[in-house]
N, C-alpha and C. Protein backbone atom coordinates (compact mmCIF):
# COMPACT_ATOMS: atom_id res chain seq x y z
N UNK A 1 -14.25 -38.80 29.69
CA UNK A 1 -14.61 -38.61 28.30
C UNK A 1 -15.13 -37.19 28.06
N UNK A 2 -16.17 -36.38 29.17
CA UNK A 2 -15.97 -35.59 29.10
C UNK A 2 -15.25 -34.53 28.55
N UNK A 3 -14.55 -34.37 29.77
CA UNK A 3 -12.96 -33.35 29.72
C UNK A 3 -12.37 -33.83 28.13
N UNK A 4 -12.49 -34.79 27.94
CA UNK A 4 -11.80 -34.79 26.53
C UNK A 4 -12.45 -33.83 25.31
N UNK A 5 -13.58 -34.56 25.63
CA UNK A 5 -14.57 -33.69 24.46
C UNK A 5 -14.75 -32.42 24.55
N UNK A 6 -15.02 -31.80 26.07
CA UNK A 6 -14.23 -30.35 25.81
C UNK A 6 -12.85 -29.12 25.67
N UNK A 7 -11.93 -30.56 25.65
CA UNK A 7 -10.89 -29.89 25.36
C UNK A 7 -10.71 -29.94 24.16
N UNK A 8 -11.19 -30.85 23.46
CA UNK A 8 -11.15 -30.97 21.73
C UNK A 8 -12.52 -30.09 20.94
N UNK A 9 -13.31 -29.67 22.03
CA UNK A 9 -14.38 -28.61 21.59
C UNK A 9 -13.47 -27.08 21.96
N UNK A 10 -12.76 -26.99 22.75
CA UNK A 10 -12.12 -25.75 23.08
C UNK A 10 -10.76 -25.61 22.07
N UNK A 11 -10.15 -26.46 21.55
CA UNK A 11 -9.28 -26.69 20.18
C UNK A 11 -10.10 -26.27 19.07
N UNK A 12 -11.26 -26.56 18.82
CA UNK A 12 -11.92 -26.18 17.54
C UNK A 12 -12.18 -24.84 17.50
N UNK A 13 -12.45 -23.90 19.36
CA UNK A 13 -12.61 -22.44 19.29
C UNK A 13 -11.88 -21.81 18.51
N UNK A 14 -10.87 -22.56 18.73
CA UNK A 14 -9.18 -21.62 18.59
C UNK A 14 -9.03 -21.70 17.18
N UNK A 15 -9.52 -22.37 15.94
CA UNK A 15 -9.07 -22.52 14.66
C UNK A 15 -9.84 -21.42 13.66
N UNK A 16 -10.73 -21.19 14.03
CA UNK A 16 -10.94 -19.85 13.46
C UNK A 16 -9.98 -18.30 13.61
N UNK A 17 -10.28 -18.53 15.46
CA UNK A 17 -9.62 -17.54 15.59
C UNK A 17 -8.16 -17.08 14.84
N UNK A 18 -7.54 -18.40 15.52
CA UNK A 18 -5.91 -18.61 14.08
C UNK A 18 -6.04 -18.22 12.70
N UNK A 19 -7.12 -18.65 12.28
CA UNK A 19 -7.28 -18.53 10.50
C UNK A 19 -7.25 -17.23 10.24
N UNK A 20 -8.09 -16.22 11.28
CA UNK A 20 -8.33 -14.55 11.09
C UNK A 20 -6.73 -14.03 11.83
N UNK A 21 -6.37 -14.69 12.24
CA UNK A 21 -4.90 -14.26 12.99
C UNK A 21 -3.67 -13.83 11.84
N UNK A 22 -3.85 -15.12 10.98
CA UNK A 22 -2.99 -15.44 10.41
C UNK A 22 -3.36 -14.82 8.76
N UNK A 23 -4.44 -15.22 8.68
CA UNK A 23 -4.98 -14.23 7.63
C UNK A 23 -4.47 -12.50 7.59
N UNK A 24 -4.94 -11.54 8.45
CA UNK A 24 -4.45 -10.49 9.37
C UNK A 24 -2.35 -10.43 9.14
N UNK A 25 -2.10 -11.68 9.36
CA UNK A 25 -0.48 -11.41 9.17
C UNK A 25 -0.38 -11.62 7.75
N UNK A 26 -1.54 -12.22 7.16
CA UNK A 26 -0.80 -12.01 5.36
C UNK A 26 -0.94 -10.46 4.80
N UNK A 27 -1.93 -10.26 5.87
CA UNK A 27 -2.48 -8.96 4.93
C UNK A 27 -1.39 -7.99 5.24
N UNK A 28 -0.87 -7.57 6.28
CA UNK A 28 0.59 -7.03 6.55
C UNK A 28 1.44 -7.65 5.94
N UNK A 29 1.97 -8.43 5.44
CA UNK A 29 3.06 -8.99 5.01
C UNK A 29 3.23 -8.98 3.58
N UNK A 30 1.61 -8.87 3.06
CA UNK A 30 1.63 -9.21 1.66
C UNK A 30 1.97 -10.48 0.79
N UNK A 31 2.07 -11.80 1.63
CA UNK A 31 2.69 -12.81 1.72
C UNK A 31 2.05 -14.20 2.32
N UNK A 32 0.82 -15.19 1.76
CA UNK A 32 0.57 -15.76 2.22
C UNK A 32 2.05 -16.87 2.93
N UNK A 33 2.77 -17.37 2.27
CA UNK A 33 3.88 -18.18 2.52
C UNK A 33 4.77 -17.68 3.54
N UNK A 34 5.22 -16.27 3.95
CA UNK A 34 5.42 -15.68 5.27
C UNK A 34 4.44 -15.54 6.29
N UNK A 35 3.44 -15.16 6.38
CA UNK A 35 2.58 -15.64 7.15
C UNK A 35 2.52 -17.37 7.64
N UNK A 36 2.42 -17.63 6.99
CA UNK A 36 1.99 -19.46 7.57
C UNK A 36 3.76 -20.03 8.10
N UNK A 37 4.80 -19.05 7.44
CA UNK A 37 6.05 -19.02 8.27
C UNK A 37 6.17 -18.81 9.33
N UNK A 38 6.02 -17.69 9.62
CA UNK A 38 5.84 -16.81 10.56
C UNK A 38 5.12 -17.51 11.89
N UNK A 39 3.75 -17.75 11.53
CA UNK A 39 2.73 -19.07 12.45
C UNK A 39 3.78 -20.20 13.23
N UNK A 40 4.48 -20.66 11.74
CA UNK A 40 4.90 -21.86 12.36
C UNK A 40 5.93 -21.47 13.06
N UNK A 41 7.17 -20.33 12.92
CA UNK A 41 8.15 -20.15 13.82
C UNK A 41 7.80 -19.85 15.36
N UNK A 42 6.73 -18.93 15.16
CA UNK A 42 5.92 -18.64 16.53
C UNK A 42 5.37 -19.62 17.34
N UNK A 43 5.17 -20.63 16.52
CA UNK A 43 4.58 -21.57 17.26
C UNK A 43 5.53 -22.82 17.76
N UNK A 44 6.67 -22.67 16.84
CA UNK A 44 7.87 -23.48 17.29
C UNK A 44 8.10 -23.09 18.90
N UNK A 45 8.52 -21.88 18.62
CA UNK A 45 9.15 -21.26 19.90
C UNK A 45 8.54 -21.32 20.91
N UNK A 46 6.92 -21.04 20.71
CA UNK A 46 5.99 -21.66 21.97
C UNK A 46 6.12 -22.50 22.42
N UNK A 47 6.32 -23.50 21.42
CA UNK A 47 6.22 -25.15 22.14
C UNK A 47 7.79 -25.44 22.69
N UNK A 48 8.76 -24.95 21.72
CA UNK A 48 10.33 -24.81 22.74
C UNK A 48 9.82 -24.74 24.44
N UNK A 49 9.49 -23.38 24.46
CA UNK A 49 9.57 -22.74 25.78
C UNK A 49 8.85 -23.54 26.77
N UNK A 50 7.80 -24.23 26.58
CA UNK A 50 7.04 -25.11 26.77
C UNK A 50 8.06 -26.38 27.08
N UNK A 51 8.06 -27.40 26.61
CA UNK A 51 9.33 -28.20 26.20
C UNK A 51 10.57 -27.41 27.35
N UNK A 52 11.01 -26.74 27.37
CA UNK A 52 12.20 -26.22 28.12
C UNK A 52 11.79 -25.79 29.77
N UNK A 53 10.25 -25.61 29.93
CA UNK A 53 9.65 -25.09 31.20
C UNK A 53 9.43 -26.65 31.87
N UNK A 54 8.91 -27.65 31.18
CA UNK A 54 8.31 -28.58 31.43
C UNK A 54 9.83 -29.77 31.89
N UNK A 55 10.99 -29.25 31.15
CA UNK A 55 12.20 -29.96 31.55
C UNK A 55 11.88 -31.02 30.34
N UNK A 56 11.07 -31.33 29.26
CA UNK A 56 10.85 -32.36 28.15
C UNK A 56 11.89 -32.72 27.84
N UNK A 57 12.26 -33.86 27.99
CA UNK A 57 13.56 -34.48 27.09
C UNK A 57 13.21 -34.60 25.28
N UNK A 58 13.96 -34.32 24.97
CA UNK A 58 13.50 -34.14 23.32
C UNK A 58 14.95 -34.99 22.46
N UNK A 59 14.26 -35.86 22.78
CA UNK A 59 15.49 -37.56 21.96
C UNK A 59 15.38 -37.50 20.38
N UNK A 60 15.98 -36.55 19.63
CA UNK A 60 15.59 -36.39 18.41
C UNK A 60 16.85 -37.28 17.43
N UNK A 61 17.73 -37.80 18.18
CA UNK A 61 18.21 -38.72 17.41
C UNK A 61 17.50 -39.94 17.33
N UNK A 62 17.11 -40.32 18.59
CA UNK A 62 16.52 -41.51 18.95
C UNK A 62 15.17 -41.51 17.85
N UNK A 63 14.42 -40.68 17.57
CA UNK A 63 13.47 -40.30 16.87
C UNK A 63 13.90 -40.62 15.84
N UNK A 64 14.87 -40.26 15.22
CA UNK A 64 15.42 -40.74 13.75
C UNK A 64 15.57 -41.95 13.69
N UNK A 65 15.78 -42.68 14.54
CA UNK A 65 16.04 -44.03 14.20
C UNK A 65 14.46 -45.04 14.73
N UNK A 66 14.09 -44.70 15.56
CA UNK A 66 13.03 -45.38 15.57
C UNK A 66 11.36 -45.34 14.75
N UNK A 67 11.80 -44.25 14.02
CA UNK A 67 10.41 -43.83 13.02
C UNK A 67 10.80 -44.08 11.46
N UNK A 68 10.01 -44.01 10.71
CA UNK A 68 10.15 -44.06 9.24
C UNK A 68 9.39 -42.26 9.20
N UNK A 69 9.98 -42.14 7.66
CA UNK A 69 9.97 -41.19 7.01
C UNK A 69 8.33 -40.56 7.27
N UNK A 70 7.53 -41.02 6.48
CA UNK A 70 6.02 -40.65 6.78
C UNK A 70 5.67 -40.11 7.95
N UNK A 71 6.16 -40.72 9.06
CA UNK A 71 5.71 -40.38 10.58
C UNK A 71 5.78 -38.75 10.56
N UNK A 72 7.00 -38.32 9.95
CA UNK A 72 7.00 -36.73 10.28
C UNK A 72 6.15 -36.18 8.98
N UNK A 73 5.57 -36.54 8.45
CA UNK A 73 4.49 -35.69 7.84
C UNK A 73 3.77 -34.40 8.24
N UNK A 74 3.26 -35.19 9.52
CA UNK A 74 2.32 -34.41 10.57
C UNK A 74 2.91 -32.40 9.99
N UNK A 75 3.85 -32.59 10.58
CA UNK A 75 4.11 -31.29 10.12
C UNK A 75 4.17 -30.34 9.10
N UNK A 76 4.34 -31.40 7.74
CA UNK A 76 3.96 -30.61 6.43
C UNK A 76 2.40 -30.40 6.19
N UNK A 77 1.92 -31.23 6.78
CA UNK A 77 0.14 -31.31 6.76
C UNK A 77 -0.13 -30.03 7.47
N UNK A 78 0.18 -29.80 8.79
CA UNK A 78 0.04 -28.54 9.36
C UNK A 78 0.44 -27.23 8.54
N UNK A 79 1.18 -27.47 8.13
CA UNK A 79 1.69 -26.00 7.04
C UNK A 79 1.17 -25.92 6.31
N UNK A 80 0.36 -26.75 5.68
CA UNK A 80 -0.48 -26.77 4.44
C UNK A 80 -1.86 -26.32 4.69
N UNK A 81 -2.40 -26.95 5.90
CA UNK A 81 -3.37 -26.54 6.12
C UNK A 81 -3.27 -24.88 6.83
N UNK A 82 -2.49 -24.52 7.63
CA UNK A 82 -2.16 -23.13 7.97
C UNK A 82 -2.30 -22.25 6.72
N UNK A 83 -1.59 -22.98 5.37
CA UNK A 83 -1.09 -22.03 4.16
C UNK A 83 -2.50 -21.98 3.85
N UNK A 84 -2.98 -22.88 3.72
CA UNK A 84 -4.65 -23.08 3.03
C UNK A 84 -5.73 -22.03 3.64
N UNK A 85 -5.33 -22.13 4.76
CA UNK A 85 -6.60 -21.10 6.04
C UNK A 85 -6.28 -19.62 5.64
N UNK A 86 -4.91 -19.39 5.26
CA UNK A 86 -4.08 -17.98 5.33
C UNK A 86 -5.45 -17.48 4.14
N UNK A 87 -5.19 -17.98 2.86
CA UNK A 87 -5.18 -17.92 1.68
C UNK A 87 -6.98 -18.13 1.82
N UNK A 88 -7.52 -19.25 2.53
CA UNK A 88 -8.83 -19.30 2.11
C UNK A 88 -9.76 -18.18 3.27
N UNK A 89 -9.31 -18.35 4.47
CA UNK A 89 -10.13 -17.87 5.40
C UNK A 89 -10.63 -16.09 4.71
N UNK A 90 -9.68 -15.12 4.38
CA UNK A 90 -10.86 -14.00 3.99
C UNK A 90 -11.48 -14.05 2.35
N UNK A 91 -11.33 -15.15 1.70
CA UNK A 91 -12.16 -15.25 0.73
C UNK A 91 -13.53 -15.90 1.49
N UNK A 92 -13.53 -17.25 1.99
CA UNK A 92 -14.68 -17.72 2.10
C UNK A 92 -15.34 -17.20 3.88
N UNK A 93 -14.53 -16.63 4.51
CA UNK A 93 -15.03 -16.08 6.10
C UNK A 93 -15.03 -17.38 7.14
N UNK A 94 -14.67 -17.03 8.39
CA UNK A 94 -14.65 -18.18 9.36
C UNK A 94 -16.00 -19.54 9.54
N UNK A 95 -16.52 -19.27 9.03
CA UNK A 95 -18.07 -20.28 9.44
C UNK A 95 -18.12 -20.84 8.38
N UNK A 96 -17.50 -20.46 7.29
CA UNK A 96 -17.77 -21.93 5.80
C UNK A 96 -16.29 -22.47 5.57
N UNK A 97 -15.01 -21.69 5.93
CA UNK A 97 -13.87 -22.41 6.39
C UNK A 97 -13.69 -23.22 7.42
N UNK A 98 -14.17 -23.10 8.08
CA UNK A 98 -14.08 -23.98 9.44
C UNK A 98 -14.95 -24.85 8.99
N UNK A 99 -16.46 -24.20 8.49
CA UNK A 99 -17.10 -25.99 8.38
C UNK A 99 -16.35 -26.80 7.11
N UNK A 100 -16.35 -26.13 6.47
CA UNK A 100 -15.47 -26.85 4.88
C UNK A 100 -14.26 -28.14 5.67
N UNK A 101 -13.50 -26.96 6.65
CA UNK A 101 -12.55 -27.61 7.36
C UNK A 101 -13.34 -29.03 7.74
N UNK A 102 -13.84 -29.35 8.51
CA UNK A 102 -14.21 -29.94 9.76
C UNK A 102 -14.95 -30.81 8.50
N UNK A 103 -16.00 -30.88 7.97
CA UNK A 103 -16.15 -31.87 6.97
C UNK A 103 -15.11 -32.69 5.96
N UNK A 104 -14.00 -31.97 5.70
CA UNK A 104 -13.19 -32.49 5.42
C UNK A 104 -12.27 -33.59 6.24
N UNK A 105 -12.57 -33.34 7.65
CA UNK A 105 -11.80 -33.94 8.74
C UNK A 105 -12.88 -34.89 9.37
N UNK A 106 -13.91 -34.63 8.68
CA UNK A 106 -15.07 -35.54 8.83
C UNK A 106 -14.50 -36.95 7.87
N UNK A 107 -14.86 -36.37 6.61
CA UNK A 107 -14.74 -37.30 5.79
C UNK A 107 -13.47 -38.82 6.15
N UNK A 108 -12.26 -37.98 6.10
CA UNK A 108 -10.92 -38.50 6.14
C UNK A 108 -11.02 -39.64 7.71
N UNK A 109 -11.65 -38.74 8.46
CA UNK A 109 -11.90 -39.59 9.60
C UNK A 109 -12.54 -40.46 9.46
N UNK A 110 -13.50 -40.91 8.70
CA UNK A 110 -14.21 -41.84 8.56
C UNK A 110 -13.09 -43.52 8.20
N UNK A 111 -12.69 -42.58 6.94
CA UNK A 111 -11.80 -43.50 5.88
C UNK A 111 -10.54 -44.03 6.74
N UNK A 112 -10.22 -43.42 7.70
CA UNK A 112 -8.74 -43.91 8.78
C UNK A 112 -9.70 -44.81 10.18
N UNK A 113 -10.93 -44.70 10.40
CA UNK A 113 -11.30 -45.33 11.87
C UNK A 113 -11.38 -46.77 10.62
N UNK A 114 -12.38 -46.66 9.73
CA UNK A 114 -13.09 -47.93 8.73
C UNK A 114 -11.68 -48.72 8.66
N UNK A 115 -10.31 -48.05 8.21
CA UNK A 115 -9.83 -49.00 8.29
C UNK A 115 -8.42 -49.13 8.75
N UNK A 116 -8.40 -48.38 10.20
CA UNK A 116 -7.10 -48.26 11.27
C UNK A 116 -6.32 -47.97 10.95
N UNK A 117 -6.10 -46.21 10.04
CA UNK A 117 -5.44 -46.13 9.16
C UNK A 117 -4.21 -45.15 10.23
N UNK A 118 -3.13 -45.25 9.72
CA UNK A 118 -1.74 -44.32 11.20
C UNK A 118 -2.51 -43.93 11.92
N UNK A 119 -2.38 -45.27 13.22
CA UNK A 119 -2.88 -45.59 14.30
C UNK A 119 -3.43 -45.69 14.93
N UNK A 120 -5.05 -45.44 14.29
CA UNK A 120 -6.09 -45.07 15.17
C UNK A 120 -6.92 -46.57 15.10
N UNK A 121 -7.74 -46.91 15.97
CA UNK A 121 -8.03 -48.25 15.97
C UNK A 121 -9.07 -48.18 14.97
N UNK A 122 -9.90 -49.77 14.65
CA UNK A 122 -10.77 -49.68 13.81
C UNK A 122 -12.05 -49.33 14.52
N UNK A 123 -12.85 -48.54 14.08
CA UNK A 123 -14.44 -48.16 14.07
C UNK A 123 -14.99 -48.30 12.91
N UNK A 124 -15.87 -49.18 12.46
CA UNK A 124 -16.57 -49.21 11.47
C UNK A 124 -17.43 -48.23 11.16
N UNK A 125 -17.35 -48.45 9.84
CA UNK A 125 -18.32 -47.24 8.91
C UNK A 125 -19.74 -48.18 9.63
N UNK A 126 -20.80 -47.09 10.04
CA UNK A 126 -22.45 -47.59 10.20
C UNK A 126 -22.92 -46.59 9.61
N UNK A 127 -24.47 -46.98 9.15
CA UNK A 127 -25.16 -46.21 9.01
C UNK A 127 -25.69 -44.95 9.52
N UNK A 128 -25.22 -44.90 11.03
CA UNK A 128 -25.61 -43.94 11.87
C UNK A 128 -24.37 -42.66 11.82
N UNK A 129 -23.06 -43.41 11.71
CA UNK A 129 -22.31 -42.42 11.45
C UNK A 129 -22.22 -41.87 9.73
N UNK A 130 -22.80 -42.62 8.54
CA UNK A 130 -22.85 -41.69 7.33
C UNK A 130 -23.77 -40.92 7.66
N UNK A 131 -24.78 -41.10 8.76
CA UNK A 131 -25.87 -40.11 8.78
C UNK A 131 -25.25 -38.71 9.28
N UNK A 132 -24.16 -39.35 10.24
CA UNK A 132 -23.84 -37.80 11.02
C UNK A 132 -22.66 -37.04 9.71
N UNK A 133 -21.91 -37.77 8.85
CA UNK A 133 -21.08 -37.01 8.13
C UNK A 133 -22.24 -36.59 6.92
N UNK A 134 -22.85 -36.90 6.40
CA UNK A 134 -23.86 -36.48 5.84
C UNK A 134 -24.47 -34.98 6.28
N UNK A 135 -24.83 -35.22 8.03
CA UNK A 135 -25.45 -33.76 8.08
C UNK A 135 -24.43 -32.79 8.40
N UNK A 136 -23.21 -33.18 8.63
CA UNK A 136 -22.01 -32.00 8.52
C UNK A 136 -21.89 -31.45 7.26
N UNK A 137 -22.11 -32.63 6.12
CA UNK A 137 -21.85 -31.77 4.55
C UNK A 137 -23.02 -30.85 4.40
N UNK A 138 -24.07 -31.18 4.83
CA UNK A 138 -25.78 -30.70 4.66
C UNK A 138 -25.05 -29.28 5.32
N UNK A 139 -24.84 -29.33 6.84
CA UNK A 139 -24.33 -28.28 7.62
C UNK A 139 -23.33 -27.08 6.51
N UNK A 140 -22.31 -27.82 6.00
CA UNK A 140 -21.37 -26.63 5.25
C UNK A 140 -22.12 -26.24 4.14
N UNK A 141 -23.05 -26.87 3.67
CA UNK A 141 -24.21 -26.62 2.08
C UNK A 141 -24.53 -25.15 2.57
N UNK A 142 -25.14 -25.48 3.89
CA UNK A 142 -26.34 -24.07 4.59
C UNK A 142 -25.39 -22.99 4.87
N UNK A 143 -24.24 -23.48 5.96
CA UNK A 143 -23.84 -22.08 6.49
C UNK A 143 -23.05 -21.83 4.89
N UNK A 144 -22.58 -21.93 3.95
CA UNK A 144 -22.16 -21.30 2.52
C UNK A 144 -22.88 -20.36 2.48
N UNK A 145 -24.69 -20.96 1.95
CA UNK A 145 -25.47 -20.10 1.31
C UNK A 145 -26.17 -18.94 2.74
């Protein structure tokens, strides 16, 4: 459990950094919507090479037939939120985007464990956990001001 929690604490390093990355490529580009392009082609190709090093079988017909439509969301959500970071990260700066972020992923998380929403099992809403999404919103209130 550990190792998990710091590999999903070492994922959260990296989302700032991306936001100023990618931010940085709008500002050359002049182009939030090429930028968050750009991200995602780069990041295609990473995960190709990846995928192609690893020998990954990649059954993408089979995929078509065994999923419904929604399942591939995942990926417009990512672009959106990339487009969102491009666009928000040098207005609001890494520490009230990221928390803004992360309360938001607070919230939503709540609403998918409460009620096992695409696929995650149920965890009930307690009191102890509105306490902790509570002091994440308290948290993005402070680092704002």
């Amino acid at each position: 459990m550990i190792l998990f929690l710091l590999l999903a604490l070492a994922a959260g390093v990296l989302l700032p950094v991306q936001a100023g990355l990618n931010a940085q490529l709008r500002s050359a580009l002049g182009s939030p919507v090429a930028a968050a392009l750009i991200s995602f082609v780069v990041g295609t190709a990473g995960l190709a090479s990846i995928a192609l090093l690893l020998r990954t079988p990649l059954p993408l017909g089979r995929a078509w037939a065994v999923t419904t439509p929604w399942q591939w969301g995942g990926g417009l959500i990512g672009a959106a939120y990339v487009l969102a970071a491009v666009v928000l990260a040098p207005r609001l700066g890494a520490a009230t985007l990221i928390a803004a972020v992360v309360a938001g992923q607070m919230l939503s998380s709540l609403v998918l464990d409460q009620y096992g929403l695409v696929g995650f099992p149920v965890h009930s809403l307690t009191p102890i956990r509105l306490i902790g999404a509570a002091l994440v919103i308290a948290g993005v209130i402070l680092i704002q001001r």
